[in-house]
PDB file of N, CA and C in Angstrom:
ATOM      1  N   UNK A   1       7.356   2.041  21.888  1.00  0.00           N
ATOM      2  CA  UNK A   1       7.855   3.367  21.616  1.00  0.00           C
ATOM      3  C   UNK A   1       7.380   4.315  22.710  1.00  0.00           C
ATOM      4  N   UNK A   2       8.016   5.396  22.694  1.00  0.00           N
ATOM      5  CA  UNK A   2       8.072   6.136  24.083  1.00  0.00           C
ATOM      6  C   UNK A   2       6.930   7.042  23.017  1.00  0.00           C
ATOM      7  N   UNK A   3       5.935   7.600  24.450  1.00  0.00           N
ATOM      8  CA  UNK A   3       4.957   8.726  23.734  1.00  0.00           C
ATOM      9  C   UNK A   3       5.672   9.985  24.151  1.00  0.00           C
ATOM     10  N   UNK A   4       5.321  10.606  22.782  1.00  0.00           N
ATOM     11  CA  UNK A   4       5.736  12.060  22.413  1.00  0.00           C
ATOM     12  C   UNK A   4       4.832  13.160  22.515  1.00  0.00           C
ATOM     13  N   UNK A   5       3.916  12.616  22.793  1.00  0.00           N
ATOM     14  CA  UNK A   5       2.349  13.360  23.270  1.00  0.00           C
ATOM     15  C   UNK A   5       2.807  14.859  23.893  1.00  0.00           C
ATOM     16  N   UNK A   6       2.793  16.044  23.942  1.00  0.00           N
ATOM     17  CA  UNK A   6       3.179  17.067  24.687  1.00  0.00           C
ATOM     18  C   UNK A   6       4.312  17.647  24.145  1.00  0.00           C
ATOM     19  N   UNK A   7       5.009  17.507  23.542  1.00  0.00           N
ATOM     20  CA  UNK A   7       6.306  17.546  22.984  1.00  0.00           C
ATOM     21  C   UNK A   7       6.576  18.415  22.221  1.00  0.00           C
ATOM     22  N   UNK A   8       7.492  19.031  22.072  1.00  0.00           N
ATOM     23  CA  UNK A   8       7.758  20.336  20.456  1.00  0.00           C
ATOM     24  C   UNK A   8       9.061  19.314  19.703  1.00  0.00           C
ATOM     25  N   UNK A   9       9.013  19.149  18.432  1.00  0.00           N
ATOM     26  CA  UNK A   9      10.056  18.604  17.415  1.00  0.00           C
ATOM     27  C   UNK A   9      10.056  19.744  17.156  1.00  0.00           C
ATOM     28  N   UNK A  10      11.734  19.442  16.956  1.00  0.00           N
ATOM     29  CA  UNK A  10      12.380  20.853  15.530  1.00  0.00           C
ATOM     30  C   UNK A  10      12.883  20.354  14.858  1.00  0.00           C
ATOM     31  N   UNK A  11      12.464  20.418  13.620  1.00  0.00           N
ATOM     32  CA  UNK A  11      13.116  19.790  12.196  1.00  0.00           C
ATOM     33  C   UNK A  11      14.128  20.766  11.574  1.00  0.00           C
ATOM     34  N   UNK A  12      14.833  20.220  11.549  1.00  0.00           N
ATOM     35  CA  UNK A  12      16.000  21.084  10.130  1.00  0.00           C
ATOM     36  C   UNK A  12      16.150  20.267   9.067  1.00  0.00           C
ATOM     37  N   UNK A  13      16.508  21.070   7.883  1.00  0.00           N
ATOM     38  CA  UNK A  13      16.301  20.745   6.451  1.00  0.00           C
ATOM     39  C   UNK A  13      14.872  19.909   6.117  1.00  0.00           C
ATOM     40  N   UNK A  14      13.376  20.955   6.907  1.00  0.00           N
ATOM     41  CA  UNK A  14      12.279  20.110   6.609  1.00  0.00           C
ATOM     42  C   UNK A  14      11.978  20.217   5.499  1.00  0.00           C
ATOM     43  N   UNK A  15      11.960  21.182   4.145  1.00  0.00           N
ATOM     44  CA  UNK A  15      11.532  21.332   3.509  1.00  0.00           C
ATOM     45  C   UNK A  15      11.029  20.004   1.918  1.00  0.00           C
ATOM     46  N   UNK A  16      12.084  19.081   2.520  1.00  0.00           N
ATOM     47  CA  UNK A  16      11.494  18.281   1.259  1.00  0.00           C
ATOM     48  C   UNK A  16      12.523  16.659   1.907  1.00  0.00           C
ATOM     49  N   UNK A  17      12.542  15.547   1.166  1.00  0.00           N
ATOM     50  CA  UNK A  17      12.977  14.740   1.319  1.00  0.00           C
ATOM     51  C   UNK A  17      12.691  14.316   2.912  1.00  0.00           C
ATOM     52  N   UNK A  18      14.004  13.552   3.666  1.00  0.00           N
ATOM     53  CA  UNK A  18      13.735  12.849   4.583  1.00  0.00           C
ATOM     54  C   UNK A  18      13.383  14.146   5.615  1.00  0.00           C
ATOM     55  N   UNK A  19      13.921  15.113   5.561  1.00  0.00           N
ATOM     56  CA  UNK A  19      13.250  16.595   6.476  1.00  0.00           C
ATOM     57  C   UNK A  19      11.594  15.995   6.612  1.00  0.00           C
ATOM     58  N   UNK A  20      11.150  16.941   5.547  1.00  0.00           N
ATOM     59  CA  UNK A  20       9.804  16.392   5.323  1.00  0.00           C
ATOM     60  C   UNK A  20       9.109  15.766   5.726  1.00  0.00           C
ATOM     61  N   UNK A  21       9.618  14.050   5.321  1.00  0.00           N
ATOM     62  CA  UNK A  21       8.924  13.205   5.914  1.00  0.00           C
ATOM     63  C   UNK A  21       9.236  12.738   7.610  1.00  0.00           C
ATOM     64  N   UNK A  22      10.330  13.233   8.446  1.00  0.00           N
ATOM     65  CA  UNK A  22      10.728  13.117   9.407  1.00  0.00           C
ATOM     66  C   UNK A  22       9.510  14.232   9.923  1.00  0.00           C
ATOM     67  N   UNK A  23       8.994  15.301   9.603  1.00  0.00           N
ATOM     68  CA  UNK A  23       8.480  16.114   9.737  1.00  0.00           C
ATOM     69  C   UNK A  23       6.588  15.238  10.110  1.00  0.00           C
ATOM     70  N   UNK A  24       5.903  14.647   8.479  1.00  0.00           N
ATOM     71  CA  UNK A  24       4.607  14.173   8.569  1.00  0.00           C
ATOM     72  C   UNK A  24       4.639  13.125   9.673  1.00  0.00           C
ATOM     73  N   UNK A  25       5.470  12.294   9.932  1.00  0.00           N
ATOM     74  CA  UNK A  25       5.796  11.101  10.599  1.00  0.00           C
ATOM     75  C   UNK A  25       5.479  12.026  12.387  1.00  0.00           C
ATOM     76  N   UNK A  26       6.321  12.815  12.784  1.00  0.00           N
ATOM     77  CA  UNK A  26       6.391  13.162  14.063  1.00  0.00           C
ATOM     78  C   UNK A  26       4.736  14.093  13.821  1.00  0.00           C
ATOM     79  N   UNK A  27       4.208  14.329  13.107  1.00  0.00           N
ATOM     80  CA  UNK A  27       3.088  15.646  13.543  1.00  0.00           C
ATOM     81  C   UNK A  27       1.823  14.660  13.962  1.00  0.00           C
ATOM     82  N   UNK A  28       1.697  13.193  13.841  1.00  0.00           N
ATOM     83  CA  UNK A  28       0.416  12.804  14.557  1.00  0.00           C
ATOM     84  C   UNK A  28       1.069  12.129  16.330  1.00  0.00           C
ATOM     85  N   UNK A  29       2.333  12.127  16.362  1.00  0.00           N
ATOM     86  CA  UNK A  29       2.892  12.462  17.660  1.00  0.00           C
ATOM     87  C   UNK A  29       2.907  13.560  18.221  1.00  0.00           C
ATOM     88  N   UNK A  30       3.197  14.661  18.425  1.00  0.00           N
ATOM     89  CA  UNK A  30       4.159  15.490  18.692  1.00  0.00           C
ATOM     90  C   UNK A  30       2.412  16.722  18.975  1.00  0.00           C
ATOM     91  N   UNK A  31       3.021  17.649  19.720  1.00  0.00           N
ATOM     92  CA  UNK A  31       2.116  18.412  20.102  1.00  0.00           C
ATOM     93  C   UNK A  31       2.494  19.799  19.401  1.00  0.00           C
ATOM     94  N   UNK A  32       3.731  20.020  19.274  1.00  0.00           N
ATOM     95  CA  UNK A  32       3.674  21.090  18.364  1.00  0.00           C
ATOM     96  C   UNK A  32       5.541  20.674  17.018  1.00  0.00           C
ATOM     97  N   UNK A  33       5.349  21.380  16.494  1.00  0.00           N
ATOM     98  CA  UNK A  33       6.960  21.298  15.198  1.00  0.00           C
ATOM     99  C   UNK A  33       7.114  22.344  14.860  1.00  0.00           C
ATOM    100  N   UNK A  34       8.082  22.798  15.012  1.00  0.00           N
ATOM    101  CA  UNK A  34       9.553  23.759  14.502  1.00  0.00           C
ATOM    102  C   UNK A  34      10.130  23.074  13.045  1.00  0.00           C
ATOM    103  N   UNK A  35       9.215  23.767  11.863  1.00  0.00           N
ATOM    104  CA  UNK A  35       9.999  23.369  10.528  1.00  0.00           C
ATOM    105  C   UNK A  35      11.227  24.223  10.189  1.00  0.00           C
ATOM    106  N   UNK A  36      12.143  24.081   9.783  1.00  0.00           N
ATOM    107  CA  UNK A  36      13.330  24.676   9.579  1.00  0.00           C
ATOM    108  C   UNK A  36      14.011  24.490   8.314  1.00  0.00           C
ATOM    109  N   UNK A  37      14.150  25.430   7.491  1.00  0.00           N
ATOM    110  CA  UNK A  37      14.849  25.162   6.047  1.00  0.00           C
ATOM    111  C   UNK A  37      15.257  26.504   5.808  1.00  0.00           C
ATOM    112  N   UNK A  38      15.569  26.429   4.364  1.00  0.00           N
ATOM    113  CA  UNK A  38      16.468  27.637   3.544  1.00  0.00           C
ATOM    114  C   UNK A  38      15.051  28.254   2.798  1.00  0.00           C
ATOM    115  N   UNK A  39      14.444  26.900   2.214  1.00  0.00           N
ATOM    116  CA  UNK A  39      12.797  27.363   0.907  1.00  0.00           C
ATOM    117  C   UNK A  39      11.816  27.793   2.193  1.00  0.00           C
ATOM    118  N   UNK A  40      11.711  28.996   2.525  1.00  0.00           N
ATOM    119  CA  UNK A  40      10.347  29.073   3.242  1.00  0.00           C
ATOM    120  C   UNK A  40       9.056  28.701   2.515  1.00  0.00           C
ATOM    121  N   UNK A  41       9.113  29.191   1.105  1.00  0.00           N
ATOM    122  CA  UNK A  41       7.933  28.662   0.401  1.00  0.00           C
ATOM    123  C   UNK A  41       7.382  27.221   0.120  1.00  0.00           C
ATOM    124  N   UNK A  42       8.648  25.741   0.316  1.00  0.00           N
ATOM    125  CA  UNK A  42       8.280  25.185   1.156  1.00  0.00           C
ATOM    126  C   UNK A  42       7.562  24.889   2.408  1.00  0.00           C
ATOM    127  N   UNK A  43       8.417  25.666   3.271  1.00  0.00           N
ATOM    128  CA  UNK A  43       7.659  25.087   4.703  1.00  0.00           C
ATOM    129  C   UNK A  43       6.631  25.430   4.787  1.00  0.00           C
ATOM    130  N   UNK A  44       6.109  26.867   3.989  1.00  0.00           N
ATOM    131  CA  UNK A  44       4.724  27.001   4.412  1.00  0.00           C
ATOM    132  C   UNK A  44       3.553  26.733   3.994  1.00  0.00           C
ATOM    133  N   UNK A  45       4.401  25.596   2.829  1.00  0.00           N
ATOM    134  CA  UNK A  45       3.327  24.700   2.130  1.00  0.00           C
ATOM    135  C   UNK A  45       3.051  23.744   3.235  1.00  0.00           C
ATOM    136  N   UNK A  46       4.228  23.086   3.589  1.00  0.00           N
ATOM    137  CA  UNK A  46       3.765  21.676   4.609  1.00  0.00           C
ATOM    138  C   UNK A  46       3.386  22.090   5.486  1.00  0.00           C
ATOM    139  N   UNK A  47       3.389  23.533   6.404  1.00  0.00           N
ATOM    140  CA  UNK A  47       2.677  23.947   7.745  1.00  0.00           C
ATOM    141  C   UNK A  47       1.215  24.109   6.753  1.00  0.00           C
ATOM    142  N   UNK A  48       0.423  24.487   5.804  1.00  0.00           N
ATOM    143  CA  UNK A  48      -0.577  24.436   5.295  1.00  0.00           C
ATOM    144  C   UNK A  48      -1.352  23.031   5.460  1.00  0.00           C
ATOM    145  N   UNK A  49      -0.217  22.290   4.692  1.00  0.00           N
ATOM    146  CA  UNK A  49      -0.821  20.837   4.752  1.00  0.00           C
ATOM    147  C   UNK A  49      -1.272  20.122   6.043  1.00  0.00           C
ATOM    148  N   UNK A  50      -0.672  20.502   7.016  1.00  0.00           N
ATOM    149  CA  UNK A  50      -0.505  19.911   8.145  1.00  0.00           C
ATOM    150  C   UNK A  50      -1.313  20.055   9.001  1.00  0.00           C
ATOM    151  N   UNK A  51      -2.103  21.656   8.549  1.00  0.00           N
ATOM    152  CA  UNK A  51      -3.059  21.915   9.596  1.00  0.00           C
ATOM    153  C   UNK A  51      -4.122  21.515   9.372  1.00  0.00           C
ATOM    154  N   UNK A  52      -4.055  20.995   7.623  1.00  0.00           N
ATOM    155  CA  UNK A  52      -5.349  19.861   7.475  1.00  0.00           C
ATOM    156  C   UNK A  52      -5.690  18.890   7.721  1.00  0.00           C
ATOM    157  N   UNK A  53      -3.869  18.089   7.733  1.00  0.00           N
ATOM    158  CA  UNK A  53      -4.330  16.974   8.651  1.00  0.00           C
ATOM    159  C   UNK A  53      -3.968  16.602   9.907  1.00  0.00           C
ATOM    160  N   UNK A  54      -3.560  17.310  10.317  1.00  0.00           N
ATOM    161  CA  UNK A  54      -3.294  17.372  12.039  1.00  0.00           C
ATOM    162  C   UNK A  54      -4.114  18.621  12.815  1.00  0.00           C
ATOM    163  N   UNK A  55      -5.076  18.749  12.637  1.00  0.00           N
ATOM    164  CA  UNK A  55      -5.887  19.622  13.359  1.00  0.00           C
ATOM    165  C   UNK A  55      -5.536  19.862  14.694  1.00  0.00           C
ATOM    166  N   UNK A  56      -5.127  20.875  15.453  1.00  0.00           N
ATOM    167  CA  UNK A  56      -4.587  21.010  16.817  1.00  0.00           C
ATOM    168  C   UNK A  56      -3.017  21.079  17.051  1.00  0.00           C
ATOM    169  N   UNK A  57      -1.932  20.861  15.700  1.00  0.00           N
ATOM    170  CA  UNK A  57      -1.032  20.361  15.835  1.00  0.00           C
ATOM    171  C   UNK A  57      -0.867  21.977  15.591  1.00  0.00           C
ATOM    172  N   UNK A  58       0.342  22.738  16.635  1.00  0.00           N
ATOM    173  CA  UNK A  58       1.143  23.798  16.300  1.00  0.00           C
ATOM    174  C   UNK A  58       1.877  23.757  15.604  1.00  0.00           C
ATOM    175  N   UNK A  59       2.369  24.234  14.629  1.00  0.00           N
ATOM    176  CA  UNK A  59       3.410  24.333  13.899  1.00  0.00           C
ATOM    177  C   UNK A  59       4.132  25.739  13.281  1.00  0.00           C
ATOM    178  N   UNK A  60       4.942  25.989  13.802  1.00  0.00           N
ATOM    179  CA  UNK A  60       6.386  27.286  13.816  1.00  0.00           C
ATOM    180  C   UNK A  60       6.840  27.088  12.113  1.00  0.00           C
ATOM    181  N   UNK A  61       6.927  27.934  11.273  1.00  0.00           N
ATOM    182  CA  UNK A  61       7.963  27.987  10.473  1.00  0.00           C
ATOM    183  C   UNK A  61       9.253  28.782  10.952  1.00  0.00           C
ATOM    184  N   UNK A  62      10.352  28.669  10.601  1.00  0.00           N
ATOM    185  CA  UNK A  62      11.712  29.517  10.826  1.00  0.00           C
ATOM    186  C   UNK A  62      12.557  29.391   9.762  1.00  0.00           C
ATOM    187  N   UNK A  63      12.582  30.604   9.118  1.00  0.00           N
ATOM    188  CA  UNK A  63      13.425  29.941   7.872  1.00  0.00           C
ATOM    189  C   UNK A  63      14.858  30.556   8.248  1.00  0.00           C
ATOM    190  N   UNK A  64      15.555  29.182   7.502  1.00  0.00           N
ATOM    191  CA  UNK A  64      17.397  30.073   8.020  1.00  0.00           C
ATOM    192  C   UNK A  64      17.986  29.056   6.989  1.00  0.00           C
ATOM    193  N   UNK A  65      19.125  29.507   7.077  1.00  0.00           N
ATOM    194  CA  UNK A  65      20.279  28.601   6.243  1.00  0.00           C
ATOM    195  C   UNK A  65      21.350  28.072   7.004  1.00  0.00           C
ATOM    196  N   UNK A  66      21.407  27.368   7.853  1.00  0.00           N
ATOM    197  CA  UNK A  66      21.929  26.649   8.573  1.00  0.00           C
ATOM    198  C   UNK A  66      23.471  26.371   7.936  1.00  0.00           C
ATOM    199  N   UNK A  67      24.226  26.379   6.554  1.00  0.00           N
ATOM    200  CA  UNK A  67      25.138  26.727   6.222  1.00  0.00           C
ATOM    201  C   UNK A  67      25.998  27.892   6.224  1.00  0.00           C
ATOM    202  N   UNK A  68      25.458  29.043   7.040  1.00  0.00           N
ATOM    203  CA  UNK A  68      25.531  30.317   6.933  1.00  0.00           C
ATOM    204  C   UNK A  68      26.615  30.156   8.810  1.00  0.00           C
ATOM    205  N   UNK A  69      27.795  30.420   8.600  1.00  0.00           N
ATOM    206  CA  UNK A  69      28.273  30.547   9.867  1.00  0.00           C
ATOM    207  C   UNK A  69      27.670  31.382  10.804  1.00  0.00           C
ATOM    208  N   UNK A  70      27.001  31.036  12.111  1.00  0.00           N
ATOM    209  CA  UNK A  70      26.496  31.398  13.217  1.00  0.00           C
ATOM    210  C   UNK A  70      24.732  31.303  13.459  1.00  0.00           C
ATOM    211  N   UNK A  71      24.659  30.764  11.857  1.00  0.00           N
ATOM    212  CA  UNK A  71      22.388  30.516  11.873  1.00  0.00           C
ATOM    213  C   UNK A  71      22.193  29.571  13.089  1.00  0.00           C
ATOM    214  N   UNK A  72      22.769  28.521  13.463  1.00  0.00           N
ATOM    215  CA  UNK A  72      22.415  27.486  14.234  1.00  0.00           C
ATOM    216  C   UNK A  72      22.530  28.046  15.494  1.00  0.00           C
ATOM    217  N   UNK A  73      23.043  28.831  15.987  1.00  0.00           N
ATOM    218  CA  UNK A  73      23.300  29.454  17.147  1.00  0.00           C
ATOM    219  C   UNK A  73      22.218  30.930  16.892  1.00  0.00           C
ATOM    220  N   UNK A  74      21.864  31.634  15.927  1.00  0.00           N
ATOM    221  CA  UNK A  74      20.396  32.393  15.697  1.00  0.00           C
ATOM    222  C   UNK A  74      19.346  31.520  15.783  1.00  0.00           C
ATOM    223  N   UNK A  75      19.596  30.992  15.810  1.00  0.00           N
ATOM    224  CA  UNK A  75      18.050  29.910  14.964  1.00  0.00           C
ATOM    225  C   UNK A  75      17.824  29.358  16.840  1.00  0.00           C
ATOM    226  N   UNK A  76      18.801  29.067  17.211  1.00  0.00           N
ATOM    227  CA  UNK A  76      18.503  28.655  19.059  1.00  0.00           C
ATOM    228  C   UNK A  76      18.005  29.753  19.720  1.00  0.00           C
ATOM    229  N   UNK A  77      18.423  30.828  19.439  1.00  0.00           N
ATOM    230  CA  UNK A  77      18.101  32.590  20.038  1.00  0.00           C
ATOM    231  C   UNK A  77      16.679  32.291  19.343  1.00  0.00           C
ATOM    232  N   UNK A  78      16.251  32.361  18.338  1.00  0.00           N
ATOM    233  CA  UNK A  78      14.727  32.642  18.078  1.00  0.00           C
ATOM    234  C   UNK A  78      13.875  31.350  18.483  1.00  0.00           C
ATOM    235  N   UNK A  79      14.360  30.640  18.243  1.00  0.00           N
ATOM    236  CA  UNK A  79      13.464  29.577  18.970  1.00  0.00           C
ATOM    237  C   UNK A  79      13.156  29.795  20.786  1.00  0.00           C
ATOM    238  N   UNK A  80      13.797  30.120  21.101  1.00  0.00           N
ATOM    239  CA  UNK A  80      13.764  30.224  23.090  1.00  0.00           C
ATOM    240  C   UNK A  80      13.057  31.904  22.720  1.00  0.00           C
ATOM    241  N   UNK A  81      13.582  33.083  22.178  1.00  0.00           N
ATOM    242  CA  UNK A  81      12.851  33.880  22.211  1.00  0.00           C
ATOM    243  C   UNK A  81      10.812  34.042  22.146  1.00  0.00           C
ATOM    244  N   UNK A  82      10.994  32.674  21.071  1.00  0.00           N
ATOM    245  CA  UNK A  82       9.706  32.397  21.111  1.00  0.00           C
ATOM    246  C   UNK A  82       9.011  31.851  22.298  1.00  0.00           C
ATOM    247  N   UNK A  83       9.775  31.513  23.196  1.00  0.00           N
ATOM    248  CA  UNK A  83       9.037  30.377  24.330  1.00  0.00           C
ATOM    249  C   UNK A  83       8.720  29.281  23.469  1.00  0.00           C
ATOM    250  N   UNK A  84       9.264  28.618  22.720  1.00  0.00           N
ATOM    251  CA  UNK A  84       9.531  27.276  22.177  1.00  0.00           C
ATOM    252  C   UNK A  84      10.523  26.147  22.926  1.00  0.00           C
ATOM    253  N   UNK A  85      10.295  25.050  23.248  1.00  0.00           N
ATOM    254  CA  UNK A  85      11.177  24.112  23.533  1.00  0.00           C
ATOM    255  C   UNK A  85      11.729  23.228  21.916  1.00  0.00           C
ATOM    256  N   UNK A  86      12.354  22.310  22.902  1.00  0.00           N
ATOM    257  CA  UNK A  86      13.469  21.793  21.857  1.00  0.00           C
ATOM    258  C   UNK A  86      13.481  20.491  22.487  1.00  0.00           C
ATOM    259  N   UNK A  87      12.139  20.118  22.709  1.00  0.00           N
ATOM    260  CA  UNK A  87      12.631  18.250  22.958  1.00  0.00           C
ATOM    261  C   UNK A  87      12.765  17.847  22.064  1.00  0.00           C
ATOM    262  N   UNK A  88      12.669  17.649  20.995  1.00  0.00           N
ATOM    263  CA  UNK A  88      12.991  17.000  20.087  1.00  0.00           C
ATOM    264  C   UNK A  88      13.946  17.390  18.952  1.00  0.00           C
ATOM    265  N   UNK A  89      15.220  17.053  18.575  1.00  0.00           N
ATOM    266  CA  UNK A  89      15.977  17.955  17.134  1.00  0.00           C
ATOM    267  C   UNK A  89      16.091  16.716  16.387  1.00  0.00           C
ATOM    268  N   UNK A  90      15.492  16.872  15.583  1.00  0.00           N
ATOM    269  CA  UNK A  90      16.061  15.785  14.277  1.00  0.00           C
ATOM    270  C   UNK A  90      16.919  16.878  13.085  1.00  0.00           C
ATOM    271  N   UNK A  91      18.181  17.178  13.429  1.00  0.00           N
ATOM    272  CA  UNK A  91      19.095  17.883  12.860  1.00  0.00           C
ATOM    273  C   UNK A  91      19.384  17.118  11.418  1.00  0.00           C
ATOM    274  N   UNK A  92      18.663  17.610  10.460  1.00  0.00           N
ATOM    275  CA  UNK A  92      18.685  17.102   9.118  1.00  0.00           C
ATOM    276  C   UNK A  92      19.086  18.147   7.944  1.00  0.00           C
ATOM    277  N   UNK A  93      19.074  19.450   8.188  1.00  0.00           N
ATOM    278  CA  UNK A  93      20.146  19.936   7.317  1.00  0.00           C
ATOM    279  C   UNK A  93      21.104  19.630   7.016  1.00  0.00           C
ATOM    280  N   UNK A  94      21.013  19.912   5.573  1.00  0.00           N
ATOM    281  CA  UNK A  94      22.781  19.234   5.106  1.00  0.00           C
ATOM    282  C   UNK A  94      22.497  19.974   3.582  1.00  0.00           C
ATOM    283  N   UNK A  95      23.304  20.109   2.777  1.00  0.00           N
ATOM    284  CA  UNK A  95      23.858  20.293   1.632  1.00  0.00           C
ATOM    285  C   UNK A  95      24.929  20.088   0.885  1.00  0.00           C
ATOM    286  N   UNK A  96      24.406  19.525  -0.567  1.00  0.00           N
ATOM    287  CA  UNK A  96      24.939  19.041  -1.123  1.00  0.00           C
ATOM    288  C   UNK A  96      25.945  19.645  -2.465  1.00  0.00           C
ATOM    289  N   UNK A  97      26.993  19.789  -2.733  1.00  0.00           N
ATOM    290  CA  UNK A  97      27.960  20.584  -3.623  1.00  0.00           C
ATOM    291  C   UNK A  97      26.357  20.849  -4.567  1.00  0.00           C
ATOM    292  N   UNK A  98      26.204  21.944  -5.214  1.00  0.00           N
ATOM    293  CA  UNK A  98      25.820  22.323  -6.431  1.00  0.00           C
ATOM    294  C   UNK A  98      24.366  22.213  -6.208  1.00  0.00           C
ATOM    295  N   UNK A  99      24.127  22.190  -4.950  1.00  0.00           N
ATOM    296  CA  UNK A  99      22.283  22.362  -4.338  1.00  0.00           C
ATOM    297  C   UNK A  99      21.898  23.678  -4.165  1.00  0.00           C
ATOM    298  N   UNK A 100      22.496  24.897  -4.149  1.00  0.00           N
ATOM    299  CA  UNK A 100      22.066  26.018  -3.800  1.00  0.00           C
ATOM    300  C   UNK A 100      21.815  26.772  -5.118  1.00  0.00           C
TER     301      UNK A 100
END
């Protein structure tokens, strides 16, 4: 496997399920993560968790709704506004009829 050592992931739809765990999986790789969901009160549980067990690991919350015509194209504006990169997208938002 290729090292990811140095790297920023951005997760979408991190807040629970394969988000999530696409999320714990990349944070003992990855040098910093961009969590991304609709539940911020999610993400800022798992950026909590994370800094317990990934000590050193940066981690961004951004909350958006990526179903919302034009978030994915905001959500790129605030990410670069931040001086954030984007090597990594594991584009995992999605929704499901009768999830909101």
């Amino acid at each position: 496997m290729e090292s990811f050592k140095g790297l920023t992931a951005v997760v979408t739809g991190a807040s629970a399920g394969l988000g999530e765990e696409f999320v714990r999986q990349l944070a003992a790789e990855v040098a910093s993560v961009v969590l991304v969901a609709r539940r911020a009160d999610r993400l800022e549980r798992l950026r909590d968790e994370l800094a317990v067990s990934h000590p050193g690991l940066l981690v961004r919350v951004l909350h958006a709704d990526l179903s919302v015509a034009g978030a994915a194209h905001e959500l790129a504006g605030r990410i670069e506004a931040e001086g954030l990169r984007t090597d990594i997208l594991v584009n995992n938002a999605g929704i499901m009829p009768g999830s909101r």
